[in-house]
Protein backbone atom coordinates (compact mmCIF):
# COMPACT_ATOMS: atom_id res chain seq x y z
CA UNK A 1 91.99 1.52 0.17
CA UNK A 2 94.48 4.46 0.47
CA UNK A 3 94.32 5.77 -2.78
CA UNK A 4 92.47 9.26 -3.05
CA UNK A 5 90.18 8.36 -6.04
CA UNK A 6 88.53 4.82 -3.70
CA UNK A 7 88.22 7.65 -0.35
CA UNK A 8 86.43 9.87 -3.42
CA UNK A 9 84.15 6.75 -4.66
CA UNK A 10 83.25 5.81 -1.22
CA UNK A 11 81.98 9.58 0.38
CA UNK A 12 79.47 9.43 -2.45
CA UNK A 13 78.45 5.98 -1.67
CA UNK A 14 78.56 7.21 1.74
CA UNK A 15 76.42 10.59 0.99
CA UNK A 16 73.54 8.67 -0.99
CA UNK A 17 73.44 5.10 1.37
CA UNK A 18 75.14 6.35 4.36
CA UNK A 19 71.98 6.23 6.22
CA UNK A 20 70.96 2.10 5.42
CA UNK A 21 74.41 1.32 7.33
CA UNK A 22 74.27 1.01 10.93
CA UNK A 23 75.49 4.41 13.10
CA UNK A 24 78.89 2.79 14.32
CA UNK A 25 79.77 1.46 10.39
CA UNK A 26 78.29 4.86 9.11
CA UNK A 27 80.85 7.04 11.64
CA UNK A 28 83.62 4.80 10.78
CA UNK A 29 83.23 4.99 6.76
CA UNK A 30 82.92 9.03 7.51
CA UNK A 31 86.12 9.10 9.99
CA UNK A 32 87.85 7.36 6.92
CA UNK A 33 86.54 9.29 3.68
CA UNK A 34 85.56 13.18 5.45
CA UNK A 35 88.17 12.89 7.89
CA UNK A 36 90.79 11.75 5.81
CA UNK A 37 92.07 10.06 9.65
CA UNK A 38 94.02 6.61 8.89
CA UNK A 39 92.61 2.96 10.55
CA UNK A 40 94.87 3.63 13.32
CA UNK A 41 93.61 7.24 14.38
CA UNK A 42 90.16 5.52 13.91
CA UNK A 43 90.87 2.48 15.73
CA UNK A 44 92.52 5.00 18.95
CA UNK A 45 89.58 7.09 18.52
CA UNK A 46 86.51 4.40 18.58
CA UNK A 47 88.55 2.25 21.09
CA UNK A 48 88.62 -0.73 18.77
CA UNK A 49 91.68 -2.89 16.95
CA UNK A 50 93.05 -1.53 13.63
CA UNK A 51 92.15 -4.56 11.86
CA UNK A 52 88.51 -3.81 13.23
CA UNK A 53 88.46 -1.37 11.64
CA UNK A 54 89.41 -2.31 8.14
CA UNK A 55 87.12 -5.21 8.44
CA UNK A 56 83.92 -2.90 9.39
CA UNK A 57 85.37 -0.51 6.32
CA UNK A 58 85.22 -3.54 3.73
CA UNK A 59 82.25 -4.52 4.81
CA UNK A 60 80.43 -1.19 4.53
CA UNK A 61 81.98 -0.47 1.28
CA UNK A 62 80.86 -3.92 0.08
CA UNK A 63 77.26 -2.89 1.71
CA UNK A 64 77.48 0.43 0.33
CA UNK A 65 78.24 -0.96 -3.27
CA UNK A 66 75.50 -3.63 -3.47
CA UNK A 67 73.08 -0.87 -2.60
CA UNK A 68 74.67 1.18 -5.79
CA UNK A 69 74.86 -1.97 -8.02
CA UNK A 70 70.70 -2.14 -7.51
CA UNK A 71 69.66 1.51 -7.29
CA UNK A 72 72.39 3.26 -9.02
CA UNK A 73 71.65 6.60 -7.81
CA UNK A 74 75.43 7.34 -7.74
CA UNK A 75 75.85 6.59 -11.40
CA UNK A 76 72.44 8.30 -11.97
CA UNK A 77 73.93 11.47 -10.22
CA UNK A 78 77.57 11.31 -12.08
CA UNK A 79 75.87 11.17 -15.62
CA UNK A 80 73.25 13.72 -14.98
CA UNK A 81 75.97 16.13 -13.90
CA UNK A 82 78.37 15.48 -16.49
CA UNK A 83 75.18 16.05 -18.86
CA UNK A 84 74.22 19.27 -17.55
CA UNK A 85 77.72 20.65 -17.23
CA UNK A 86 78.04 19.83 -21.10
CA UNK A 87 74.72 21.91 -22.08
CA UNK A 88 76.21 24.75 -20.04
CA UNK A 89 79.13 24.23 -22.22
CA UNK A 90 77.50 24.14 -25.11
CA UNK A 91 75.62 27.25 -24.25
CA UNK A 92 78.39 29.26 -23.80
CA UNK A 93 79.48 28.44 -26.94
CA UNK A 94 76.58 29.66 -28.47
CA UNK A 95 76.79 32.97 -27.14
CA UNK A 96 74.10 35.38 -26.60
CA UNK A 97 71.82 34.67 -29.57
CA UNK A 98 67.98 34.14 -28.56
CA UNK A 99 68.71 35.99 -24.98
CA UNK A 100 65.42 34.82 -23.50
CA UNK A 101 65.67 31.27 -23.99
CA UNK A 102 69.50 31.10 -23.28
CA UNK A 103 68.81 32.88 -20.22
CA UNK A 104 66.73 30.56 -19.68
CA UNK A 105 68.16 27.58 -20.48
CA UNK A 106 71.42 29.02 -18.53
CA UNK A 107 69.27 29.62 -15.34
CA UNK A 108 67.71 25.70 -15.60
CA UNK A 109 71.20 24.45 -15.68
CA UNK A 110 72.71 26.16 -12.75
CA UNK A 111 69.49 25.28 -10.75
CA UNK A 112 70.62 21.44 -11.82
CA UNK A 113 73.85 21.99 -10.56
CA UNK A 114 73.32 23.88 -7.59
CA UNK A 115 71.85 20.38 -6.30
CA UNK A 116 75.00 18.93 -5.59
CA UNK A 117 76.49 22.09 -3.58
């Protein structure tokens, strides 16, 4: 679990399910992804046992990703995104040409990705 990319893949199951996971599994998962603390600092912190720790971890996650596996709103996000970010591009390749409905067109896009900030 101490790679960057699964602490990465976890905050945004975390961010979009965080709140169907009980409060002490939720603060946990957070201490581990948004913290970037290890299961020891957690364990010292929430006054439990290390391998308490990575047991409530692998359970959320497991929680987390059954959640995605039938809603998909993570995947759902990650597409739309990487969508919009590619019309932008495309845009801007385009230059200026029809300047009302680029601007347009620009302006809808950065409203779509303004969501995530």
């Amino acid at each position: 679990m101490a790679d960057v990319a699964d602490r990465v893949a976890l905050g945004y199951l975390l961010d979009f399910y965080g709140p169907l996971l009980t409060a002490h599994r939720r603060e946990l998962v957070r201490l581990y992804c948004e913290e970037d603390l290890s299961l020891s600092e957690i364990a010292e912190q929430m006054s439990i046992t290390r391998q308490g720790v990575s047991d409530a971890i692998r359970k959320a996650r497991a929680q987390l990703e059954g959640y995605e596996e039938k809603l998909g709103l993570v995947a759902r996000y990650v597409a739309i995104n990487r969508q919009a970010r590619a019309c932008m591009a495309a845009l801007d390749a385009l230059g200026a040409g029809d300047g009302g409905a680029m601007t347009a067109a620009r302006q809808a896009l950065e409203n779509i990705l303004q969501i995530e900030r």
